[in-house]
PDB file of N, CA and C in Angstrom:
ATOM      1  N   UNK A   1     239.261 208.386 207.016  1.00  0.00           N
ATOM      2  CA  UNK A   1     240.135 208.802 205.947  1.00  0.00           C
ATOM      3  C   UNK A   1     240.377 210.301 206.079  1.00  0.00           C
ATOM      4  N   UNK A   2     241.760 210.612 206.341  1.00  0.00           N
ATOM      5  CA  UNK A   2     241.527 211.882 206.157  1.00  0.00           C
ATOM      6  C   UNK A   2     241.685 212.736 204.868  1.00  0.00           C
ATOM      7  N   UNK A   3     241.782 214.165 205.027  1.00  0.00           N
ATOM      8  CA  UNK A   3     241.447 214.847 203.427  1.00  0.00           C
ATOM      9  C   UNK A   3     242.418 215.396 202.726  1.00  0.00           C
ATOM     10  N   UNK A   4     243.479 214.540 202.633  1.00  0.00           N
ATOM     11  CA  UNK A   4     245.108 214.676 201.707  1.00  0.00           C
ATOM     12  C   UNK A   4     244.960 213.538 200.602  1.00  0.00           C
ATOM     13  N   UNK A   5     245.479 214.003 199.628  1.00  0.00           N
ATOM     14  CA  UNK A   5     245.241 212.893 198.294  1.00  0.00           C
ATOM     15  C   UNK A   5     246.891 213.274 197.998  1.00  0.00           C
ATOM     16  N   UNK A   6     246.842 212.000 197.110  1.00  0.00           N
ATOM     17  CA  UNK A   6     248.150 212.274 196.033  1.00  0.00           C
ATOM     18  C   UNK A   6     247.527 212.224 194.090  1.00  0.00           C
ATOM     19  N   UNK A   7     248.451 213.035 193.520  1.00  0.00           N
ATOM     20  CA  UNK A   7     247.987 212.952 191.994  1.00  0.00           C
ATOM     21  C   UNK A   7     248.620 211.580 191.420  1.00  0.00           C
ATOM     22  N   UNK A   8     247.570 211.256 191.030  1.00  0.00           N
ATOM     23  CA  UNK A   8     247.742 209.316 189.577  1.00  0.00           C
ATOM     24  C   UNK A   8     247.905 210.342 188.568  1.00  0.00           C
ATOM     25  N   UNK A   9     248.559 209.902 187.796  1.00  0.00           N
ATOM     26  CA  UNK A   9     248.201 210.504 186.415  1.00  0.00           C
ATOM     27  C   UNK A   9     248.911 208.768 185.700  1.00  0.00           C
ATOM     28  N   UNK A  10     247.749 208.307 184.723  1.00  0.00           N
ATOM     29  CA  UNK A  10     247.232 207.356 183.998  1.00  0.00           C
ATOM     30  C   UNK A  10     248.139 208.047 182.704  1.00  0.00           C
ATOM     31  N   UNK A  11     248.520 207.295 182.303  1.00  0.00           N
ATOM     32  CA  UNK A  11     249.140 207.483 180.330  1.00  0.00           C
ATOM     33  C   UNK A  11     248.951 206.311 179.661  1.00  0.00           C
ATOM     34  N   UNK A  12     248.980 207.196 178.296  1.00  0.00           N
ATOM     35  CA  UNK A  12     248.056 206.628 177.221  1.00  0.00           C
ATOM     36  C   UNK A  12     249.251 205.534 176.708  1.00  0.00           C
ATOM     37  N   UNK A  13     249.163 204.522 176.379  1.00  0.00           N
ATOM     38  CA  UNK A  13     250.346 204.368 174.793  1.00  0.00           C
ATOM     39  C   UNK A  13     250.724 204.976 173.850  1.00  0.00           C
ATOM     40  N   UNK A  14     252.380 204.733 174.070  1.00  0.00           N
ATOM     41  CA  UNK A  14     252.703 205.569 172.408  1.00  0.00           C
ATOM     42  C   UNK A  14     251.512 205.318 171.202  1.00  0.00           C
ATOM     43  N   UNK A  15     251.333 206.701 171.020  1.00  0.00           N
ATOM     44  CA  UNK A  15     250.344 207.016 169.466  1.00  0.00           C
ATOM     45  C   UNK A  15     248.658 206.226 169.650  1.00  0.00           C
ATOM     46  N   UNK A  16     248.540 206.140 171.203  1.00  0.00           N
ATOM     47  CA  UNK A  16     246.904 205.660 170.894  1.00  0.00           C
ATOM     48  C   UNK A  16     246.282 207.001 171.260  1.00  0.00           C
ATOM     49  N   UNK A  17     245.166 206.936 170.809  1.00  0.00           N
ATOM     50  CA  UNK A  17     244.146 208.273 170.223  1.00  0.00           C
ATOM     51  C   UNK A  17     243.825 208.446 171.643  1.00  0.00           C
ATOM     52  N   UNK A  18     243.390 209.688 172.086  1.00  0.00           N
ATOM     53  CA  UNK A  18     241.850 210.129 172.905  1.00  0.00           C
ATOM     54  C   UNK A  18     240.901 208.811 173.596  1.00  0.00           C
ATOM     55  N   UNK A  19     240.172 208.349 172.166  1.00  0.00           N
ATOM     56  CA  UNK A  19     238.920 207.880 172.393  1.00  0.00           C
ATOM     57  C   UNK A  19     239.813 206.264 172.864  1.00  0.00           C
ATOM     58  N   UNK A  20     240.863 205.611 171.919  1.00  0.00           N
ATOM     59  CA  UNK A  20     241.429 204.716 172.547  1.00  0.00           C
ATOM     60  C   UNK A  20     241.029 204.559 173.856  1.00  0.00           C
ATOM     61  N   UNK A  21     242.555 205.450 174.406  1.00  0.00           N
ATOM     62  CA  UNK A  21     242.360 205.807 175.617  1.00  0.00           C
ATOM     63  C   UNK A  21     240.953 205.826 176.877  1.00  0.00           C
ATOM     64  N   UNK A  22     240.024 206.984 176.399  1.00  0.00           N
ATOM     65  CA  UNK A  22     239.049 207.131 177.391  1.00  0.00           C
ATOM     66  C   UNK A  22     238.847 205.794 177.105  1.00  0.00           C
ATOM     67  N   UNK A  23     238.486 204.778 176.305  1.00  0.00           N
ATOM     68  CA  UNK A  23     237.655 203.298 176.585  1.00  0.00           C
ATOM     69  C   UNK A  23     238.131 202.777 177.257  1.00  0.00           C
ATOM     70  N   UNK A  24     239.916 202.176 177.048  1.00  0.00           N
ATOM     71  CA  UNK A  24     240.396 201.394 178.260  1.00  0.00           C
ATOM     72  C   UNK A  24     240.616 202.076 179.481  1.00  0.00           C
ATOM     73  N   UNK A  25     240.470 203.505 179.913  1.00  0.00           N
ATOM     74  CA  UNK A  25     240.140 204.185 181.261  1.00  0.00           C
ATOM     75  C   UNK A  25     238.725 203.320 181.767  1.00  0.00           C
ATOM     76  N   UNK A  26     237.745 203.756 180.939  1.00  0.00           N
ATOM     77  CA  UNK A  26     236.043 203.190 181.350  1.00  0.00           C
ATOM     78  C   UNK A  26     236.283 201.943 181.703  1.00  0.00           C
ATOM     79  N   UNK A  27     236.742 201.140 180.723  1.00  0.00           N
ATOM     80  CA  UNK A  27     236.512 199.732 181.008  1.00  0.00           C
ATOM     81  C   UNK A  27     237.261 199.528 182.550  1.00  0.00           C
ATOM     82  N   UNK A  28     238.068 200.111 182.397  1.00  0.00           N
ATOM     83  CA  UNK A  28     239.574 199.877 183.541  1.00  0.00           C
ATOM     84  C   UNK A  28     238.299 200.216 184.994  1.00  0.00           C
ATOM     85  N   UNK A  29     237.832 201.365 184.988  1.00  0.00           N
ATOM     86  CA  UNK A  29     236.983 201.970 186.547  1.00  0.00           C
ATOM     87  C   UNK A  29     235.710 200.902 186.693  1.00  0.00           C
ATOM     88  N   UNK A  30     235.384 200.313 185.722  1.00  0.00           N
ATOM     89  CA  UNK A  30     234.072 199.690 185.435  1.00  0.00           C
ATOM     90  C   UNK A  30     234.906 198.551 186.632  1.00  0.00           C
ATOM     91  N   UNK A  31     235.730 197.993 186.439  1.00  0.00           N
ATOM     92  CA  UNK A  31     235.681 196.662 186.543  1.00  0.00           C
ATOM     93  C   UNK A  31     236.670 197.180 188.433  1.00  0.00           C
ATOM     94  N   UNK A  32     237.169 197.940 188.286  1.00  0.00           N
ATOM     95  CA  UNK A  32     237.558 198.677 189.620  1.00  0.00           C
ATOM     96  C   UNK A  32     236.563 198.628 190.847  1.00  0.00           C
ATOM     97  N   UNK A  33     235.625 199.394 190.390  1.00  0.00           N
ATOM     98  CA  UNK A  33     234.391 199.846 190.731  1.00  0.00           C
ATOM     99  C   UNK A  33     233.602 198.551 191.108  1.00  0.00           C
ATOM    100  N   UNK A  34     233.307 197.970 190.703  1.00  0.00           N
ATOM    101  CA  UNK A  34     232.844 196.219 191.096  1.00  0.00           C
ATOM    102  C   UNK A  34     233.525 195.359 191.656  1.00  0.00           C
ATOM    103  N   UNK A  35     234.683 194.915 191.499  1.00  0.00           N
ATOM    104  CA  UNK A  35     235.617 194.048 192.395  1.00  0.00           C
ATOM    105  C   UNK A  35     236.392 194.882 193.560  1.00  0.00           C
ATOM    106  N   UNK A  36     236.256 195.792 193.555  1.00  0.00           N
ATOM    107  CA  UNK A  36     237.171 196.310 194.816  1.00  0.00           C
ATOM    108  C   UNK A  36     236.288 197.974 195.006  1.00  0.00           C
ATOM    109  N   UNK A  37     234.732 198.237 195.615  1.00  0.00           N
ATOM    110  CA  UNK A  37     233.933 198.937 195.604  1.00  0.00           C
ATOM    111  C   UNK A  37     234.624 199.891 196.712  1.00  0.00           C
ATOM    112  N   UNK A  38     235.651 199.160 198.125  1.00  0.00           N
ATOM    113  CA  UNK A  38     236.137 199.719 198.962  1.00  0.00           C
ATOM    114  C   UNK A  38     237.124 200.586 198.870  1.00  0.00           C
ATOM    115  N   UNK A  39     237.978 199.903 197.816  1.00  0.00           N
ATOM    116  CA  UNK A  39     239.256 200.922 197.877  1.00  0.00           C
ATOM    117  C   UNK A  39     238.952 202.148 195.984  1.00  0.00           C
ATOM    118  N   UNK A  40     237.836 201.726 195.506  1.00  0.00           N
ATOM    119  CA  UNK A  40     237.341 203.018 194.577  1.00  0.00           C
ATOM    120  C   UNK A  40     237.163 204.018 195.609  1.00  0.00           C
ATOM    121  N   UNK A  41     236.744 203.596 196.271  1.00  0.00           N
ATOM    122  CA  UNK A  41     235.935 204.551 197.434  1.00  0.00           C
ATOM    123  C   UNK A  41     237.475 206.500 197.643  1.00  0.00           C
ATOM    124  N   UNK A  42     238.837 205.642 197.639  1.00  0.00           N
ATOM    125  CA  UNK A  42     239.865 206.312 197.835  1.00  0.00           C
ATOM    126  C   UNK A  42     240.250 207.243 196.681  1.00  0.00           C
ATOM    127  N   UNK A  43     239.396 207.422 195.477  1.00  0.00           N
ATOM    128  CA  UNK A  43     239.408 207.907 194.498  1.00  0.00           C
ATOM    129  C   UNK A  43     238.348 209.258 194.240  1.00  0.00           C
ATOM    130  N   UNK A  44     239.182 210.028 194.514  1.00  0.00           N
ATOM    131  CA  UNK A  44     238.565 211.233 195.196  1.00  0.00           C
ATOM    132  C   UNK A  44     238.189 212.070 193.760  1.00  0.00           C
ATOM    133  N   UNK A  45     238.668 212.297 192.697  1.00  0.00           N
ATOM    134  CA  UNK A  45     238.397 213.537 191.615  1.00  0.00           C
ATOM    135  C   UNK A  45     239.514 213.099 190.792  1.00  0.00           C
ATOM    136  N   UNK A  46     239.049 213.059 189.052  1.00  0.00           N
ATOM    137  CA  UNK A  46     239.684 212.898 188.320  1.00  0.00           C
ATOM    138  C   UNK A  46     239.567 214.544 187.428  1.00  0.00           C
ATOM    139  N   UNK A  47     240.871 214.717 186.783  1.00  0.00           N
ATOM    140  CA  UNK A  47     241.086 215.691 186.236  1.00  0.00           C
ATOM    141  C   UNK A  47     240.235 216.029 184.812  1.00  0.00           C
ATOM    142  N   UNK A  48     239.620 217.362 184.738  1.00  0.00           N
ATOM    143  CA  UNK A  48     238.595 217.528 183.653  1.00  0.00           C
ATOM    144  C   UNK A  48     238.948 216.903 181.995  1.00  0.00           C
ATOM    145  N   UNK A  49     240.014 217.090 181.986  1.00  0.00           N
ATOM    146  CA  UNK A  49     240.236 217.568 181.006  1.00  0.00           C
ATOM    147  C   UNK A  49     241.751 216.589 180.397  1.00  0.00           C
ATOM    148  N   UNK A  50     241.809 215.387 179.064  1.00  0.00           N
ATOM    149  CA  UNK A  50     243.211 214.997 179.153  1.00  0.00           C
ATOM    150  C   UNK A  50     244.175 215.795 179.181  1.00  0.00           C
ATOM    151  N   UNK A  51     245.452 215.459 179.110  1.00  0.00           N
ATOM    152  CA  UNK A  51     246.664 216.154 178.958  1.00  0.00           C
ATOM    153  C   UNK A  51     247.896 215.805 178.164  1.00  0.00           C
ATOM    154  N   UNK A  52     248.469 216.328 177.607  1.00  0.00           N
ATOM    155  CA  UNK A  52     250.219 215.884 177.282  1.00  0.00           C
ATOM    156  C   UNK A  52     251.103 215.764 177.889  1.00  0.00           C
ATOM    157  N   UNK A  53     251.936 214.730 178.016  1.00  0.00           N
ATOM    158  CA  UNK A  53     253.071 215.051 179.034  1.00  0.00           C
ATOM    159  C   UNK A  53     253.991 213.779 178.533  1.00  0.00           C
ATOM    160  N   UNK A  54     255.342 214.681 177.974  1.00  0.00           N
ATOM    161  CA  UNK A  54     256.182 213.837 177.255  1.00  0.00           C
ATOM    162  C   UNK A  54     255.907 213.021 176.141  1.00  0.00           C
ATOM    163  N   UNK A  55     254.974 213.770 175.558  1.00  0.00           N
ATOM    164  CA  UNK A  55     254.103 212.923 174.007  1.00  0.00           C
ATOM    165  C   UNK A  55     253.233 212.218 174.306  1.00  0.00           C
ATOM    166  N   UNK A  56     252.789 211.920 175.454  1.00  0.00           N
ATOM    167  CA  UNK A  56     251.348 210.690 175.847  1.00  0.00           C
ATOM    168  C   UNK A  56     250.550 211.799 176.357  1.00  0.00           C
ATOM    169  N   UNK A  57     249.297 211.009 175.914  1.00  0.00           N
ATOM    170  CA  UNK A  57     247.768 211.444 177.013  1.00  0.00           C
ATOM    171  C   UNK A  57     248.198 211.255 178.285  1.00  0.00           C
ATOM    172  N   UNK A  58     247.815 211.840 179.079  1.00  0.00           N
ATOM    173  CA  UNK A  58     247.620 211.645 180.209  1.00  0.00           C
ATOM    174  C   UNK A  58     245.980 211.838 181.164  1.00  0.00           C
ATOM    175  N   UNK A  59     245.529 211.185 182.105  1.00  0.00           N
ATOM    176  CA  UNK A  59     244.337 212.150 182.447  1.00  0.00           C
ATOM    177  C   UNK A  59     245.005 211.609 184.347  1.00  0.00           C
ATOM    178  N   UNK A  60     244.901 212.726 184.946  1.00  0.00           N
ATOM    179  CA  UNK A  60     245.032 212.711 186.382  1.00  0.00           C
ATOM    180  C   UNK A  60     244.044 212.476 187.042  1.00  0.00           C
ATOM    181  N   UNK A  61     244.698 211.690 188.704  1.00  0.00           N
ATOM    182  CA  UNK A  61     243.251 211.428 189.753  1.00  0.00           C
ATOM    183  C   UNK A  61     243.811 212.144 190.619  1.00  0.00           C
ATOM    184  N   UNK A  62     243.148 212.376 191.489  1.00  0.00           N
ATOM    185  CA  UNK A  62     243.083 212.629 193.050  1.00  0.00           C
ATOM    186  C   UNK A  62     242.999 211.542 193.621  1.00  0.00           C
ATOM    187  N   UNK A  63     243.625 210.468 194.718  1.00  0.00           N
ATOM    188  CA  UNK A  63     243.643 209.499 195.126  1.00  0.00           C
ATOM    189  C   UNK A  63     243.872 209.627 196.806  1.00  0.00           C
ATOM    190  N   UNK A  64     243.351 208.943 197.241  1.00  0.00           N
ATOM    191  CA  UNK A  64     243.587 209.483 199.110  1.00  0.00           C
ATOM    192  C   UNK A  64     245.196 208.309 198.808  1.00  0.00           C
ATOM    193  N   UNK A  65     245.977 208.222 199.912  1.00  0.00           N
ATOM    194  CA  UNK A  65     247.478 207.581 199.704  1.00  0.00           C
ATOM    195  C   UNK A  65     246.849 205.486 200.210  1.00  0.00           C
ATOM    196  N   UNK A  66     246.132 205.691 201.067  1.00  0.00           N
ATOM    197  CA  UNK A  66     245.740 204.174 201.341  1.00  0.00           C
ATOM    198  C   UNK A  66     244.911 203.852 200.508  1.00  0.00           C
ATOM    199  N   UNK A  67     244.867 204.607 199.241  1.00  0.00           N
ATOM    200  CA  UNK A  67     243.727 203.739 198.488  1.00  0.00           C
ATOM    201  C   UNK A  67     245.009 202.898 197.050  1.00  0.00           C
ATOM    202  N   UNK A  68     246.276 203.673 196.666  1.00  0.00           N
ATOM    203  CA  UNK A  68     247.147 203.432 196.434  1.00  0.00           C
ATOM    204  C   UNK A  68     247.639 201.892 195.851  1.00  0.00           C
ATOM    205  N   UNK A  69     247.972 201.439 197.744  1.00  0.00           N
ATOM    206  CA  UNK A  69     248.200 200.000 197.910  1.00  0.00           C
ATOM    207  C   UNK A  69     247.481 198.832 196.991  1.00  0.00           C
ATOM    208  N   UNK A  70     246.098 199.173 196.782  1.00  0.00           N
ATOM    209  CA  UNK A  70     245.059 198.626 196.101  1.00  0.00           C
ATOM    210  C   UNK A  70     245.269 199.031 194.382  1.00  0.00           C
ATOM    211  N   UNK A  71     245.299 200.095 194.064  1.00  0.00           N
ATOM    212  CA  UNK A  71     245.076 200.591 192.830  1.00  0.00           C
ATOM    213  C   UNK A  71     246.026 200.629 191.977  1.00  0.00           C
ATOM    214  N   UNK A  72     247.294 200.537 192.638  1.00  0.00           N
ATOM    215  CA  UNK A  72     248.585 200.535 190.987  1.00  0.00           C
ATOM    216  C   UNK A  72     248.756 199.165 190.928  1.00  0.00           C
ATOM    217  N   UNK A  73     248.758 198.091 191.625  1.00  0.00           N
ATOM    218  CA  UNK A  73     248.569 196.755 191.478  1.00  0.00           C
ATOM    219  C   UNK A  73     247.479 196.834 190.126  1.00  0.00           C
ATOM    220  N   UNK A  74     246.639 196.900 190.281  1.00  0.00           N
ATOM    221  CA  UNK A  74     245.328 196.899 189.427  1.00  0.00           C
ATOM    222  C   UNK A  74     245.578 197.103 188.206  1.00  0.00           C
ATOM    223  N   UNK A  75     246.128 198.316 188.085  1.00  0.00           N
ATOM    224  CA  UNK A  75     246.495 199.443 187.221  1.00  0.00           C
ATOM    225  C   UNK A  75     247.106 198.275 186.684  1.00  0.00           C
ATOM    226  N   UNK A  76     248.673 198.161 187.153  1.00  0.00           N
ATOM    227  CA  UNK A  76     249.707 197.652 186.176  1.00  0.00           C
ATOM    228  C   UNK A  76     248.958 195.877 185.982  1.00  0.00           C
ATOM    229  N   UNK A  77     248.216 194.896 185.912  1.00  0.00           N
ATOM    230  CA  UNK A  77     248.010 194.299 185.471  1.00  0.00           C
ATOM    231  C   UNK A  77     246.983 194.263 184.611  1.00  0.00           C
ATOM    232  N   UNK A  78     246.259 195.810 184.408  1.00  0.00           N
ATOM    233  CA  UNK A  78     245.367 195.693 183.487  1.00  0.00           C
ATOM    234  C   UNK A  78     246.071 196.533 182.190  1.00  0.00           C
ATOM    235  N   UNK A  79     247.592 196.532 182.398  1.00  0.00           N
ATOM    236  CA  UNK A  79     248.025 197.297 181.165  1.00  0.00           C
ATOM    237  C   UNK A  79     247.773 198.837 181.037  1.00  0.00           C
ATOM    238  N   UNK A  80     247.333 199.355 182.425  1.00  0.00           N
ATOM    239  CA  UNK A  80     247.361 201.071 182.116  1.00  0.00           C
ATOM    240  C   UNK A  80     248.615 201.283 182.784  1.00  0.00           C
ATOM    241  N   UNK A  81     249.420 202.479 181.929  1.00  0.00           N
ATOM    242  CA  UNK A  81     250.594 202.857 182.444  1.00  0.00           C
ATOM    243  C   UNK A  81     250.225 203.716 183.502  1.00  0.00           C
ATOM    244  N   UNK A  82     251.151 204.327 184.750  1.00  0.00           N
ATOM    245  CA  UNK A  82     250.794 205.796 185.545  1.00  0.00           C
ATOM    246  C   UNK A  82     252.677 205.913 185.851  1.00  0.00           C
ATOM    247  N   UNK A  83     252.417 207.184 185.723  1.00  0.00           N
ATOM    248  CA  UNK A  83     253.659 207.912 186.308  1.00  0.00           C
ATOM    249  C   UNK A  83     253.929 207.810 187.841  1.00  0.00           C
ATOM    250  N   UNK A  84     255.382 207.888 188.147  1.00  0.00           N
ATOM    251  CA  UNK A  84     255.872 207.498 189.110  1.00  0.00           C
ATOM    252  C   UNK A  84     254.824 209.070 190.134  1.00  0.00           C
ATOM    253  N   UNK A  85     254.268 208.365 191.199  1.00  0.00           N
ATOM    254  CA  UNK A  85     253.394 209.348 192.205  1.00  0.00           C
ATOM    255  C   UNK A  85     254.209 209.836 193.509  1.00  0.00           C
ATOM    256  N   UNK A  86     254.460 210.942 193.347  1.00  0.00           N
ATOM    257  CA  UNK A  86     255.095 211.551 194.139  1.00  0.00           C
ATOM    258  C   UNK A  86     254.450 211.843 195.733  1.00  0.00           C
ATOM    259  N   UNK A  87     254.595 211.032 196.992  1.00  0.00           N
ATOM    260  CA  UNK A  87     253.707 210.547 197.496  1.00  0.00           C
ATOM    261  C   UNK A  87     254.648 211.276 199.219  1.00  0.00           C
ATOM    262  N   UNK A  88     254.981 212.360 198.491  1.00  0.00           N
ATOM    263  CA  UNK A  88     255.420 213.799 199.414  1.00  0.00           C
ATOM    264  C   UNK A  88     254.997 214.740 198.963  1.00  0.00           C
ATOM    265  N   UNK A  89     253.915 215.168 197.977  1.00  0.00           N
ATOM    266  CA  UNK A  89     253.231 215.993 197.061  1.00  0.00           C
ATOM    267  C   UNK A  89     251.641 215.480 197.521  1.00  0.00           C
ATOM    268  N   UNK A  90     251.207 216.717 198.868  1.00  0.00           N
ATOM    269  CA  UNK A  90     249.658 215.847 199.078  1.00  0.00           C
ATOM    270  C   UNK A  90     248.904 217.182 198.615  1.00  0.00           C
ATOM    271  N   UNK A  91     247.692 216.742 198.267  1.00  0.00           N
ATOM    272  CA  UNK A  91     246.800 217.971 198.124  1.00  0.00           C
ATOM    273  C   UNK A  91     245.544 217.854 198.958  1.00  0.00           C
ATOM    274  N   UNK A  92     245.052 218.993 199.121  1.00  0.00           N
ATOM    275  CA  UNK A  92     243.953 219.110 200.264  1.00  0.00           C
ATOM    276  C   UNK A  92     242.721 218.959 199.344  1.00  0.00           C
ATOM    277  N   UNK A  93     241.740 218.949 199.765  1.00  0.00           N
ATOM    278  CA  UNK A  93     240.387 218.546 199.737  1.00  0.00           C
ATOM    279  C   UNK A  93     239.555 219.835 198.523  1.00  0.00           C
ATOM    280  N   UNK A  94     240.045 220.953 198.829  1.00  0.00           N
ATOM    281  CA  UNK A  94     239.787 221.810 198.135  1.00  0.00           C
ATOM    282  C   UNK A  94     240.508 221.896 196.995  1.00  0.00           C
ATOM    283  N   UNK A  95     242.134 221.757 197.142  1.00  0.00           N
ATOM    284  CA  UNK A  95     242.810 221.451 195.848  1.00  0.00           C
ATOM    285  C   UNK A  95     242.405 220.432 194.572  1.00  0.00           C
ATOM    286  N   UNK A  96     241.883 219.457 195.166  1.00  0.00           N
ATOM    287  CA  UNK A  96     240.912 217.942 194.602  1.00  0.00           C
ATOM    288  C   UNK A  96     239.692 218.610 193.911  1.00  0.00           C
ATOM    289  N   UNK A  97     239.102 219.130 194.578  1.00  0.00           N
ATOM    290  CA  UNK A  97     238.077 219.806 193.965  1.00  0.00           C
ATOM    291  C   UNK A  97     237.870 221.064 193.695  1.00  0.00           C
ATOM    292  N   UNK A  98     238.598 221.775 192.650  1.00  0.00           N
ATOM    293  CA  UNK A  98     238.834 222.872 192.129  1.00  0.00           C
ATOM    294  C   UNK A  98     238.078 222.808 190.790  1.00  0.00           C
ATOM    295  N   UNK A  99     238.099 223.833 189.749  1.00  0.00           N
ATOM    296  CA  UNK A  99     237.251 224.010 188.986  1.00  0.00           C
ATOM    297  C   UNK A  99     237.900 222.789 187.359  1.00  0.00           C
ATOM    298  N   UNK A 100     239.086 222.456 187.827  1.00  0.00           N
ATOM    299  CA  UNK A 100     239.820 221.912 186.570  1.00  0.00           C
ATOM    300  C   UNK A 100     239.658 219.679 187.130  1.00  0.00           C
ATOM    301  N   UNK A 101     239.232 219.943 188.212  1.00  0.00           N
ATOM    302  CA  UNK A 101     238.597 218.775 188.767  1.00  0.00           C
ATOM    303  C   UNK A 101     237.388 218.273 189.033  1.00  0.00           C
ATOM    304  N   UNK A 102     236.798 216.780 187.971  1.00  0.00           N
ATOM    305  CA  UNK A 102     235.618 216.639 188.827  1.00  0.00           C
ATOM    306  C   UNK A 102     235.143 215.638 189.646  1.00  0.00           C
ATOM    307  N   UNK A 103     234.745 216.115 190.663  1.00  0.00           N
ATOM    308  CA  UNK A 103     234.664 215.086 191.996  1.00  0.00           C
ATOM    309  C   UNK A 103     233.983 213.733 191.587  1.00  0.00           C
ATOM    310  N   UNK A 104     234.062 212.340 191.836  1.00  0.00           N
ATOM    311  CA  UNK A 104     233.763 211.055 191.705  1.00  0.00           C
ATOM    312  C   UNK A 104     232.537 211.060 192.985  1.00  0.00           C
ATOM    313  N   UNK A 105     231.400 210.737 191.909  1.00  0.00           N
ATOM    314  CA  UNK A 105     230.190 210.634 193.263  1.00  0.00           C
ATOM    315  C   UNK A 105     230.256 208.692 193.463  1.00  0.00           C
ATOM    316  N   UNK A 106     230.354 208.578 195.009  1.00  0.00           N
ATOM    317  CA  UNK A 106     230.573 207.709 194.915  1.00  0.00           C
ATOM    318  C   UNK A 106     229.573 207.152 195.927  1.00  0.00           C
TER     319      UNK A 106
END
């Protein structure tokens, strides 16, 4: 694998809270994380901290691009939204793990 990612950024539903949110994130990696242990593996650093963007939560990943194929499938049948991933926008290894990112021990 080499050390270029692209940004996920995950959104919330209109008007669901924070804590909403972080649960169906948890539940969502929980069950990621167990049925498909290989392609978590492509999930490099999620962003510290949620965000706003266009009135929704948002919280961002770092994702290597072949882990992708596996993960918005996932995504969209477990009902988490993500923004369209701009997948000419790579970031390096150090960008992933900067101080506003924290790395996924995996």
């Amino acid at each position: 694998m080499n050390d270029e990612y692209l940004c996920l950024a995950l959104a919330a539903n209109p008007g669901e809270t924070e804590p909403a949110f972080k649960s169906r994130l948890v539940a969502f990696w929980s069950y990621f994380l167990r049925s498909r242990p290989d392609a978590y593996e492509s999930v490099y650093s999620e962003a510290t901290e949620f965000e706003q963007d266009k009135g929704l939560l948002v919280r961002r990943y770092m994702v290597h691009p072949d882990g992708l194929l596996t993960l918005l499938p996932d995504l969209a049948a477990h009902g988490i939204a993500f923004q369209p991933v701009d997948e000419d926008d790579h970031y390096s290894k150090a960008e992933a793990s900067a101080s506003d990112w924290f790395q996924i021990d995996h």
